[in-house]
PDB file of N, CA and C in Angstrom:
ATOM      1  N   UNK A   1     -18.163  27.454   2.606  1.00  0.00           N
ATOM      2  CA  UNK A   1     -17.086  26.585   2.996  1.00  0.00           C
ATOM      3  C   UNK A   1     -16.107  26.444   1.829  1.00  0.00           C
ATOM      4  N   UNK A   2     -14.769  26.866   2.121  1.00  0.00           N
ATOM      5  CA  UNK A   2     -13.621  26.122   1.016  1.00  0.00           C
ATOM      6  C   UNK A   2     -13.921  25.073   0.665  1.00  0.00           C
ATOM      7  N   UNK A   3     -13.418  24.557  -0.898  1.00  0.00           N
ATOM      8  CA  UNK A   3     -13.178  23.573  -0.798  1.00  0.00           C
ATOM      9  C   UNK A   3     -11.284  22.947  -0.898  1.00  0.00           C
ATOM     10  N   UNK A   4     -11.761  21.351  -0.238  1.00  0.00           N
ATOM     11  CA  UNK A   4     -10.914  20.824   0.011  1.00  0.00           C
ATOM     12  C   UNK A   4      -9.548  21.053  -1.109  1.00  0.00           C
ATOM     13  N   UNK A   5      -8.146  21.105  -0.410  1.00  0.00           N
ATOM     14  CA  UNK A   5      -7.311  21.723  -1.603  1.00  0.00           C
ATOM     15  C   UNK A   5      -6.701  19.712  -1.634  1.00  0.00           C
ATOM     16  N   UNK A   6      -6.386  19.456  -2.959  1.00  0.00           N
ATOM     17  CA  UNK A   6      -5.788  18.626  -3.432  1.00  0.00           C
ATOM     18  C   UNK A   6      -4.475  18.783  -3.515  1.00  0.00           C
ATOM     19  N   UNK A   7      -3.657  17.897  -3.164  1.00  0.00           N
ATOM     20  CA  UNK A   7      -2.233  17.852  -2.782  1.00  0.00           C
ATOM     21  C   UNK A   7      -1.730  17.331  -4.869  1.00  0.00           C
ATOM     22  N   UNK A   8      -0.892  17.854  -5.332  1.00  0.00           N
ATOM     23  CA  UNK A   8      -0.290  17.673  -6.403  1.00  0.00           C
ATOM     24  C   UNK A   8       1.351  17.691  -6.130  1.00  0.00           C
ATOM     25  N   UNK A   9       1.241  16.461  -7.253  1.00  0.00           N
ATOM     26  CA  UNK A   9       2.917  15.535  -7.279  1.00  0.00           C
ATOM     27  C   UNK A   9       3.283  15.980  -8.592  1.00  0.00           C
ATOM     28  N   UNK A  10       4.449  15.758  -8.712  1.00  0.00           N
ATOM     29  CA  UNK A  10       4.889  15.276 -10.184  1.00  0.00           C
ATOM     30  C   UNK A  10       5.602  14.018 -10.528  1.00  0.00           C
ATOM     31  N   UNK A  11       5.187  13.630 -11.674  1.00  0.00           N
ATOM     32  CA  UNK A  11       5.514  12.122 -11.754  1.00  0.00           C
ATOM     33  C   UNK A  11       6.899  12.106 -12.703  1.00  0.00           C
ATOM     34  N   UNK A  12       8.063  11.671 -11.999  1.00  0.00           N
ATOM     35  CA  UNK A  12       9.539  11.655 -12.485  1.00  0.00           C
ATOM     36  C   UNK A  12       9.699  11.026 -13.374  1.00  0.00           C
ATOM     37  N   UNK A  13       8.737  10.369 -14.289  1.00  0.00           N
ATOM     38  CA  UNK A  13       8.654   9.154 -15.781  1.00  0.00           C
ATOM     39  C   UNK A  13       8.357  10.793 -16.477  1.00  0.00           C
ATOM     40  N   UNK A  14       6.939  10.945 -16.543  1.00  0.00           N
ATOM     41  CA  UNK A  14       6.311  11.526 -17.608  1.00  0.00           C
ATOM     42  C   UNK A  14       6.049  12.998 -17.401  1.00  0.00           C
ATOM     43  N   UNK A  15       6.631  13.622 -16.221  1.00  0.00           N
ATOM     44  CA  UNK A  15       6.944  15.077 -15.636  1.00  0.00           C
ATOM     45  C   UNK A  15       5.198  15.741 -15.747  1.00  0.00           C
ATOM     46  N   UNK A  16       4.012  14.897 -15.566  1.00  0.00           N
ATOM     47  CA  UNK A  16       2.967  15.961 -15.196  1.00  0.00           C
ATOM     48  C   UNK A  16       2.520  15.857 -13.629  1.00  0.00           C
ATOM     49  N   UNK A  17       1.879  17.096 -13.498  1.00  0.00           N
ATOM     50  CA  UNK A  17       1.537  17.134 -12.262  1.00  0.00           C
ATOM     51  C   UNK A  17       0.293  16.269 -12.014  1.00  0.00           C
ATOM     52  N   UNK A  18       0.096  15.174 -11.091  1.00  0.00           N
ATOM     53  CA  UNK A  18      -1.298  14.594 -10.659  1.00  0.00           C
ATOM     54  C   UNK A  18      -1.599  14.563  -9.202  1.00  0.00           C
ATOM     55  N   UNK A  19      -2.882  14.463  -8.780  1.00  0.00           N
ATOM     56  CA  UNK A  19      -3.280  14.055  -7.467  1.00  0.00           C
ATOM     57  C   UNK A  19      -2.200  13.354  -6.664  1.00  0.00           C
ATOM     58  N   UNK A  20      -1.648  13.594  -5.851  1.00  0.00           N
ATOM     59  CA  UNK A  20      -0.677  12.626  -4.697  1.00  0.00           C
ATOM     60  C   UNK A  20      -1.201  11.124  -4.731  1.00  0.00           C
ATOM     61  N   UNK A  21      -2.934  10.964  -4.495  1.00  0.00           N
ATOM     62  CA  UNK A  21      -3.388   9.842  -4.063  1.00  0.00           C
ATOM     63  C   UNK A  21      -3.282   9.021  -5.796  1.00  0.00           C
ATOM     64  N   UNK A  22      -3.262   9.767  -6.662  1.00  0.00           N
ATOM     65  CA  UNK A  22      -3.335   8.601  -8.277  1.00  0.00           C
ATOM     66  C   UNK A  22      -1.444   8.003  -8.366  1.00  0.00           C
ATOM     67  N   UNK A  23      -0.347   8.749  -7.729  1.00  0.00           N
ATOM     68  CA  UNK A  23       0.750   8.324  -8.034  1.00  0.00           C
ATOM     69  C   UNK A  23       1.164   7.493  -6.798  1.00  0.00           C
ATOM     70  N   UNK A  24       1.961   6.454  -6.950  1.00  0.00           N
ATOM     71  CA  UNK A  24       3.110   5.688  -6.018  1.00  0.00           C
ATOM     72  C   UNK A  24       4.587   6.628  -5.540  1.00  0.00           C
ATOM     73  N   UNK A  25       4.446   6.234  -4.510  1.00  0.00           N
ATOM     74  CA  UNK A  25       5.574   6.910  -3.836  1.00  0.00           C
ATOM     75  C   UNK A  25       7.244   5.894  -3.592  1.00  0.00           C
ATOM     76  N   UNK A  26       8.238   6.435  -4.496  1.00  0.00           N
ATOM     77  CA  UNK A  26       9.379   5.694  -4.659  1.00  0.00           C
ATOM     78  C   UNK A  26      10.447   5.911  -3.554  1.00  0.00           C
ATOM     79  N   UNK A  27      11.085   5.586  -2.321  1.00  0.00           N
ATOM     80  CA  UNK A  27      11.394   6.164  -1.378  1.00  0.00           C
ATOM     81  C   UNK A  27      12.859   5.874  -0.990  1.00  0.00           C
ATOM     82  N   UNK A  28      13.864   6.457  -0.914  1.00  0.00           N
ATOM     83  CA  UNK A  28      15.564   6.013   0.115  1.00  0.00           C
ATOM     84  C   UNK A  28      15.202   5.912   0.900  1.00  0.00           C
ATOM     85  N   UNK A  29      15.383   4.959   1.545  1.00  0.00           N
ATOM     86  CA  UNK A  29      15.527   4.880   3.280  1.00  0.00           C
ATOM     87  C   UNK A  29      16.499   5.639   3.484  1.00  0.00           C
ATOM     88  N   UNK A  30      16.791   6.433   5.030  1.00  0.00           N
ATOM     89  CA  UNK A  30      18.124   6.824   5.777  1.00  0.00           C
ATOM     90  C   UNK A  30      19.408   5.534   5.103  1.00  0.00           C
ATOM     91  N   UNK A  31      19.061   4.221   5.320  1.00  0.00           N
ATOM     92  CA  UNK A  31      20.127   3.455   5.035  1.00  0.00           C
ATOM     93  C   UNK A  31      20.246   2.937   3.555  1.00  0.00           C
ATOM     94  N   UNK A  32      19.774   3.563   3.090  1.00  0.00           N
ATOM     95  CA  UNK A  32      20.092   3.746   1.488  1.00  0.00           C
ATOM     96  C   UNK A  32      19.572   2.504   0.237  1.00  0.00           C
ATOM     97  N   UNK A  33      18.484   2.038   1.114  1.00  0.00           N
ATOM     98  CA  UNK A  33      17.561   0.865   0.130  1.00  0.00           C
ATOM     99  C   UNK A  33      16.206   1.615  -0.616  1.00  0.00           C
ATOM    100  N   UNK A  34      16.329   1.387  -1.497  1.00  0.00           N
ATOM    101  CA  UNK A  34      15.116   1.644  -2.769  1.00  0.00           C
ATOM    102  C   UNK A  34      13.909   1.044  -2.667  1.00  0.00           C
ATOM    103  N   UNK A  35      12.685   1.543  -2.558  1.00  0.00           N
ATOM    104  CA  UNK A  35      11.305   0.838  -2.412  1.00  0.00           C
ATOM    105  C   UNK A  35      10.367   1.714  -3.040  1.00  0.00           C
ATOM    106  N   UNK A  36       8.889   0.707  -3.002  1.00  0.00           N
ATOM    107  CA  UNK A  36       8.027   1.361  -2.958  1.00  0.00           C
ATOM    108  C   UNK A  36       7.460   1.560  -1.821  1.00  0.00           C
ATOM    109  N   UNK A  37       6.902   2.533  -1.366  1.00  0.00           N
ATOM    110  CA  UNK A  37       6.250   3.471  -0.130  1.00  0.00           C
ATOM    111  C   UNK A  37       4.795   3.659  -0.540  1.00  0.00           C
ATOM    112  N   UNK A  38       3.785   2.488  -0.555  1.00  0.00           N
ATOM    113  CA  UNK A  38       2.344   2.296  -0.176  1.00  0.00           C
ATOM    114  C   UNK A  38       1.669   3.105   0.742  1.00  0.00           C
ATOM    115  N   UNK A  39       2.196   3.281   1.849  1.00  0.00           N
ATOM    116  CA  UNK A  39       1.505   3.857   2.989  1.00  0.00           C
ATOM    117  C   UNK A  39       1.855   5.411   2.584  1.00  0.00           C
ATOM    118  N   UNK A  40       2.643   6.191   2.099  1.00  0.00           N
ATOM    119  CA  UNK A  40       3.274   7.246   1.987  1.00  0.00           C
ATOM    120  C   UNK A  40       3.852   7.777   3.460  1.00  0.00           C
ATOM    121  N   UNK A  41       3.904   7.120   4.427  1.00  0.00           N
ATOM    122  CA  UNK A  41       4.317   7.523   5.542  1.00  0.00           C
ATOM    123  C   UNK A  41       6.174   7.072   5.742  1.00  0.00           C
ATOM    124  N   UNK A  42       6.525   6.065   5.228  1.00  0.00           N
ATOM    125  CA  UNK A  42       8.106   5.761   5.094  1.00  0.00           C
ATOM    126  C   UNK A  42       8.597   6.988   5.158  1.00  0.00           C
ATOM    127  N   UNK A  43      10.045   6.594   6.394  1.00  0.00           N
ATOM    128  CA  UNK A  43      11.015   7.976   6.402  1.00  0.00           C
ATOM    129  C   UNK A  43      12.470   7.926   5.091  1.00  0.00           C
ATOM    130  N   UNK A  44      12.244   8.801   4.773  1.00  0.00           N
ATOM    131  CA  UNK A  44      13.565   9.025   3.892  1.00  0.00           C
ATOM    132  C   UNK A  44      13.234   9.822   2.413  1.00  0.00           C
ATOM    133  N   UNK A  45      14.034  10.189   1.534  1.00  0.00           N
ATOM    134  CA  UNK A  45      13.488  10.665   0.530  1.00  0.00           C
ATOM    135  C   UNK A  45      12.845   9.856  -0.567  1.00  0.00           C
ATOM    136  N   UNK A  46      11.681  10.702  -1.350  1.00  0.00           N
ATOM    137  CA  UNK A  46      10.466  10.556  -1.776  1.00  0.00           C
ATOM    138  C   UNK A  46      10.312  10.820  -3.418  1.00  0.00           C
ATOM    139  N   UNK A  47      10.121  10.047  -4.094  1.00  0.00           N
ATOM    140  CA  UNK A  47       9.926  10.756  -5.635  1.00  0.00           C
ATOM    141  C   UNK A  47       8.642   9.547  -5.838  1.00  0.00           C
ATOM    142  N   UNK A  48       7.868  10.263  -7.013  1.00  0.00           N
ATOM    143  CA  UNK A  48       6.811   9.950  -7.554  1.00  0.00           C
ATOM    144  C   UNK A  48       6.636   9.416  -8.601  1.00  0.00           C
ATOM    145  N   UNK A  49       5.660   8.495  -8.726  1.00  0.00           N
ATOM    146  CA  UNK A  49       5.758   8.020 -10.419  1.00  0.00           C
ATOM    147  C   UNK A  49       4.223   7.082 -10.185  1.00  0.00           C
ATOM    148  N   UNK A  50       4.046   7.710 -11.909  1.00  0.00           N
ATOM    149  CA  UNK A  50       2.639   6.924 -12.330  1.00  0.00           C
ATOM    150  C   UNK A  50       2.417   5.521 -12.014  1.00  0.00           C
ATOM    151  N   UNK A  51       0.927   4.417 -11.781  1.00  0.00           N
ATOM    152  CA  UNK A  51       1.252   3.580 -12.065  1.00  0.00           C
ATOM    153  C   UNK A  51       1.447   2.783 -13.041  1.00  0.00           C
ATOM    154  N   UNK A  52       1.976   3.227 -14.212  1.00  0.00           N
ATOM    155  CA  UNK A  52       2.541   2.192 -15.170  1.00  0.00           C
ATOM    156  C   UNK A  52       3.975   1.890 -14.920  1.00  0.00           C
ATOM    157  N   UNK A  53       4.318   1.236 -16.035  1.00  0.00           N
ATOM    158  CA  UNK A  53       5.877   0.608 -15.636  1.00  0.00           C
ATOM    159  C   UNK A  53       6.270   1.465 -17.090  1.00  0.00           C
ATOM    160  N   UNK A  54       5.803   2.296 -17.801  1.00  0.00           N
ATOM    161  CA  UNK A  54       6.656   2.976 -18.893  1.00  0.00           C
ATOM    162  C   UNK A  54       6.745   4.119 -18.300  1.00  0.00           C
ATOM    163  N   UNK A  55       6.565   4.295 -17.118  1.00  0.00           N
ATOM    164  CA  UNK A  55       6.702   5.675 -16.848  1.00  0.00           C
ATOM    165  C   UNK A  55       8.107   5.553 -15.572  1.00  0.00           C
ATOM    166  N   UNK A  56       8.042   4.215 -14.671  1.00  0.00           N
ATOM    167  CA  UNK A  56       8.903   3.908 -14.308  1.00  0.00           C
ATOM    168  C   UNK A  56      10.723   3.716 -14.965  1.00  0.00           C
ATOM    169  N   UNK A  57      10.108   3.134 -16.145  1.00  0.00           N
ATOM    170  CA  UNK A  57      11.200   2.780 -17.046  1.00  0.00           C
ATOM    171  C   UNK A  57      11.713   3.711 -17.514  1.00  0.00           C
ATOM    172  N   UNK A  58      11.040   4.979 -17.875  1.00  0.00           N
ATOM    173  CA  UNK A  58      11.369   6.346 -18.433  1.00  0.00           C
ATOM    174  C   UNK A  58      12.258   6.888 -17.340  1.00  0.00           C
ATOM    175  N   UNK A  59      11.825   7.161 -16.261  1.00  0.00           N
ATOM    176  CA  UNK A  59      12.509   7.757 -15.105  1.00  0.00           C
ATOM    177  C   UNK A  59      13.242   7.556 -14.558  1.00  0.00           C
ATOM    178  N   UNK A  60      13.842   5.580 -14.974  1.00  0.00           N
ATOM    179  CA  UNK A  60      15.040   5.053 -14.756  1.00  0.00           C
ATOM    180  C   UNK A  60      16.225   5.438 -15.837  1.00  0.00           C
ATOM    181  N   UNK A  61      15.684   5.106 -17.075  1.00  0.00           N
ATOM    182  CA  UNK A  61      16.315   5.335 -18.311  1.00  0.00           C
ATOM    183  C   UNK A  61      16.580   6.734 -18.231  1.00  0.00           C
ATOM    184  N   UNK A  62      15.678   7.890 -17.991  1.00  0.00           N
ATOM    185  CA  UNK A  62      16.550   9.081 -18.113  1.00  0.00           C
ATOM    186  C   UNK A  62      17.057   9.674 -16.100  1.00  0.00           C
ATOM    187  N   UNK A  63      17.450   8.166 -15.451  1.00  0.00           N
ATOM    188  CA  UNK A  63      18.101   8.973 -14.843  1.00  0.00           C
ATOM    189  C   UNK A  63      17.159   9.910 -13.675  1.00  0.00           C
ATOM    190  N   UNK A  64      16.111  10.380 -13.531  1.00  0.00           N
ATOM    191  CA  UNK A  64      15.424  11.175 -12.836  1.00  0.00           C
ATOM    192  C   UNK A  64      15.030  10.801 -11.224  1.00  0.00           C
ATOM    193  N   UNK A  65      15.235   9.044 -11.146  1.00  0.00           N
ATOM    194  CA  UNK A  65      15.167   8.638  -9.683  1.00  0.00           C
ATOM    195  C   UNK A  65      16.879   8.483  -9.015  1.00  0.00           C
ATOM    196  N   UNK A  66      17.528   8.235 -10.191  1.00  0.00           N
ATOM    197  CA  UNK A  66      18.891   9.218  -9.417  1.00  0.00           C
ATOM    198  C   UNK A  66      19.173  10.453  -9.066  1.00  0.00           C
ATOM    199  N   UNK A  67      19.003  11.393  -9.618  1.00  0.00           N
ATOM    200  CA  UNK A  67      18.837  12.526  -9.249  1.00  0.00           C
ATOM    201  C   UNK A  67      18.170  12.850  -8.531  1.00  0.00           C
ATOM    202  N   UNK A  68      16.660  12.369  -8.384  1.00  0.00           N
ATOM    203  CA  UNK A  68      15.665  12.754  -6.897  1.00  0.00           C
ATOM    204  C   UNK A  68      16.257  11.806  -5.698  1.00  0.00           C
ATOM    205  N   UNK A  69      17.193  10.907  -5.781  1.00  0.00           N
ATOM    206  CA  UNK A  69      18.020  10.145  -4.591  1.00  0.00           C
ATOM    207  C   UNK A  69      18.964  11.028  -4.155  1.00  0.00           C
ATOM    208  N   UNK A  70      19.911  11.579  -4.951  1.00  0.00           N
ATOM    209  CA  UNK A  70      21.456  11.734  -5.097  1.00  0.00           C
ATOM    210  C   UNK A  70      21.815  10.654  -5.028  1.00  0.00           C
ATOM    211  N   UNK A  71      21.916   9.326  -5.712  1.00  0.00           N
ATOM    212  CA  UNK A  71      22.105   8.085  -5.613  1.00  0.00           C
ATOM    213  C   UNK A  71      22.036   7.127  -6.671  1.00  0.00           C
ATOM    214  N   UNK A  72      23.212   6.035  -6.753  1.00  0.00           N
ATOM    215  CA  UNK A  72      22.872   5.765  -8.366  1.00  0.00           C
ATOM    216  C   UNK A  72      21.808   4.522  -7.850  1.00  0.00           C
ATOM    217  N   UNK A  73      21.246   3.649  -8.597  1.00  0.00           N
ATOM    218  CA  UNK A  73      20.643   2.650  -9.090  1.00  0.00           C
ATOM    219  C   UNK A  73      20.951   1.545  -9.612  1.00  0.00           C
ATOM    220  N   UNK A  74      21.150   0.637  -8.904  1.00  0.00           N
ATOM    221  CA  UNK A  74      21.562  -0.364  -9.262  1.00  0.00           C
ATOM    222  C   UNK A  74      20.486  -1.585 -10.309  1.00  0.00           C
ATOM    223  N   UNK A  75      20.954  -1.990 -11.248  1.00  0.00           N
ATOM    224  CA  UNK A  75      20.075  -2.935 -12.296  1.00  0.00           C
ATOM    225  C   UNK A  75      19.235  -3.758 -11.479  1.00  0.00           C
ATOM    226  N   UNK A  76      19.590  -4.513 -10.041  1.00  0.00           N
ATOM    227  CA  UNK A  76      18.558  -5.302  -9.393  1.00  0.00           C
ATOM    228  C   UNK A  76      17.227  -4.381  -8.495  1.00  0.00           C
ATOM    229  N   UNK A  77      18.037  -3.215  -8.576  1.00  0.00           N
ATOM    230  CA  UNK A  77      16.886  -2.665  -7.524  1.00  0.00           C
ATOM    231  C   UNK A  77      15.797  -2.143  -8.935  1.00  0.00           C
ATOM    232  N   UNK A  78      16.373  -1.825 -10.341  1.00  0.00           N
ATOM    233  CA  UNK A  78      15.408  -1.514 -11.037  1.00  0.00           C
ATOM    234  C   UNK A  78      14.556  -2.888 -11.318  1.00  0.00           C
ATOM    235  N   UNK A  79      14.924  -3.442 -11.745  1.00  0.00           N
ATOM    236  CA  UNK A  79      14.577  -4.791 -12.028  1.00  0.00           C
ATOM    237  C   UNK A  79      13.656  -5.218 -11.174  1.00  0.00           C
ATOM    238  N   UNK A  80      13.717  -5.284  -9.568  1.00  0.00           N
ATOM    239  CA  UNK A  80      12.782  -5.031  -8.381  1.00  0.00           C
ATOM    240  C   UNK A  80      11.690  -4.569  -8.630  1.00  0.00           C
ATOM    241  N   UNK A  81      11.843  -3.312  -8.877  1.00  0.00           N
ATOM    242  CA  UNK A  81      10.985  -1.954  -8.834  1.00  0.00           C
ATOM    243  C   UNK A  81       9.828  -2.331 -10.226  1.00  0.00           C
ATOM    244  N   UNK A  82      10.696  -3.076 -11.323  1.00  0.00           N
ATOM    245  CA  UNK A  82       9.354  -3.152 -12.665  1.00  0.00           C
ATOM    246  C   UNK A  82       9.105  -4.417 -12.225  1.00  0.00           C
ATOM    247  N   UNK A  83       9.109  -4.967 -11.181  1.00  0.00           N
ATOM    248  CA  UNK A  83       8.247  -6.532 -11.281  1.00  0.00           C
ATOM    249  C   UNK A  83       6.939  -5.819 -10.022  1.00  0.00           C
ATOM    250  N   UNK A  84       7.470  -5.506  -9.171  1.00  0.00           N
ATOM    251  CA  UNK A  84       6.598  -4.760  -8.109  1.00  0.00           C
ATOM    252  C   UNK A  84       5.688  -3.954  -8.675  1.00  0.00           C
ATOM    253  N   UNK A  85       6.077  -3.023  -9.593  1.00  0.00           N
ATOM    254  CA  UNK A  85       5.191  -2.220 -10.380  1.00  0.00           C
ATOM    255  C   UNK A  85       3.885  -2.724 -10.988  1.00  0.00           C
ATOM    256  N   UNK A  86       4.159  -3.865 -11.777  1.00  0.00           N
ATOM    257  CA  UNK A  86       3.210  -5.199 -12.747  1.00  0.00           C
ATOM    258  C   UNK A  86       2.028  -5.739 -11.237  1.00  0.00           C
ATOM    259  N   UNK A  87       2.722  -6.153 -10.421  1.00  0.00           N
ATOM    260  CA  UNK A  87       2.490  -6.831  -9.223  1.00  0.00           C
ATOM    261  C   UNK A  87       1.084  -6.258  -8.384  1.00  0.00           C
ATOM    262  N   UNK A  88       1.228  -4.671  -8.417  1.00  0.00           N
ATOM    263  CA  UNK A  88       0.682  -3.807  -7.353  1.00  0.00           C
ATOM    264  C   UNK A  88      -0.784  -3.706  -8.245  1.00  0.00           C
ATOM    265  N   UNK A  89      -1.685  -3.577  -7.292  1.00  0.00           N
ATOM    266  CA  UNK A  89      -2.754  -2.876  -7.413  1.00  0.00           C
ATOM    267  C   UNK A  89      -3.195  -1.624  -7.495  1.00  0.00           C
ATOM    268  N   UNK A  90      -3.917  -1.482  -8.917  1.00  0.00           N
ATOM    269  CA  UNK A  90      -4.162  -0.067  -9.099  1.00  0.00           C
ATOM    270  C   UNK A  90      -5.086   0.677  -7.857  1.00  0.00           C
ATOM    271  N   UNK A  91      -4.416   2.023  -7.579  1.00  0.00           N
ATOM    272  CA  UNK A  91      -5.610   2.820  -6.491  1.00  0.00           C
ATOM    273  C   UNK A  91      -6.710   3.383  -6.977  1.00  0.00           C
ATOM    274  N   UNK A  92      -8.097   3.159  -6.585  1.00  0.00           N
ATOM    275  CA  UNK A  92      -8.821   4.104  -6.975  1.00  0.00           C
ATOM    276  C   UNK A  92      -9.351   5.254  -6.653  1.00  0.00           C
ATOM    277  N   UNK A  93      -9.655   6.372  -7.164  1.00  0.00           N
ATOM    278  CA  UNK A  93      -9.156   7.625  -6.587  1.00  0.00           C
ATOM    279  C   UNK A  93     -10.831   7.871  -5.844  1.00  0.00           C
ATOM    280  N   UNK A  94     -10.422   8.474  -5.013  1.00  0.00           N
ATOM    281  CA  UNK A  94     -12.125   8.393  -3.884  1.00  0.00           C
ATOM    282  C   UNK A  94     -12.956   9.453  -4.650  1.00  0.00           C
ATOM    283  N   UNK A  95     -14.159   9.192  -5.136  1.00  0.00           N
ATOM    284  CA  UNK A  95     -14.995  10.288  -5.609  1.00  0.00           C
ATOM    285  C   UNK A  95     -15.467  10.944  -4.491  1.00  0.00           C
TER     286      UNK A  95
END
């Protein structure tokens, strides 16, 4: 029997590749609001990031969740995004 293939992300803070299920999913809606995407099922576009908040902060600071939007970022939605970050519960990855 194969084994199971693991889905790999890259995380837009710190650019390595990890498991889908260890990173948070950062998402545009169609109508152009910024979130986090828990379920990974949200429609719209999708970028990735570790759960720390220096990796968030990195990926704001250089810019990399604008570019995975085409969209700029506004200071409240970052500001949002690092309190939510602190907030969330770490996943643990299923052995």
């Amino acid at each position: 029997m194969k084994p199971k293939k693991i889905p790999m992300r890259m995380c837009v803070g710190c650019r390595e590749m990890k498991p889908k299920k260890e990173l948070l999913r950062v998402v545009r809606s169609p109508e152009g609001e910024i979130s986090f995407d828990l379920t990974g099922r949200k429609p719209g576009r999708g970028a990735y990031v570790c759960h720390s908040s220096e990796c968030l902060l990195r990926a704001v600071k250089q810019k990399q969740l604008e570019r995975a939007f085409s969209a700029p970022i506004s200071d409240e939605v970052r500001d949002a995004l690092a309190k939510q970050i602190v907030d969330l519960p770490k996943e643990q990855p299923d052995e």
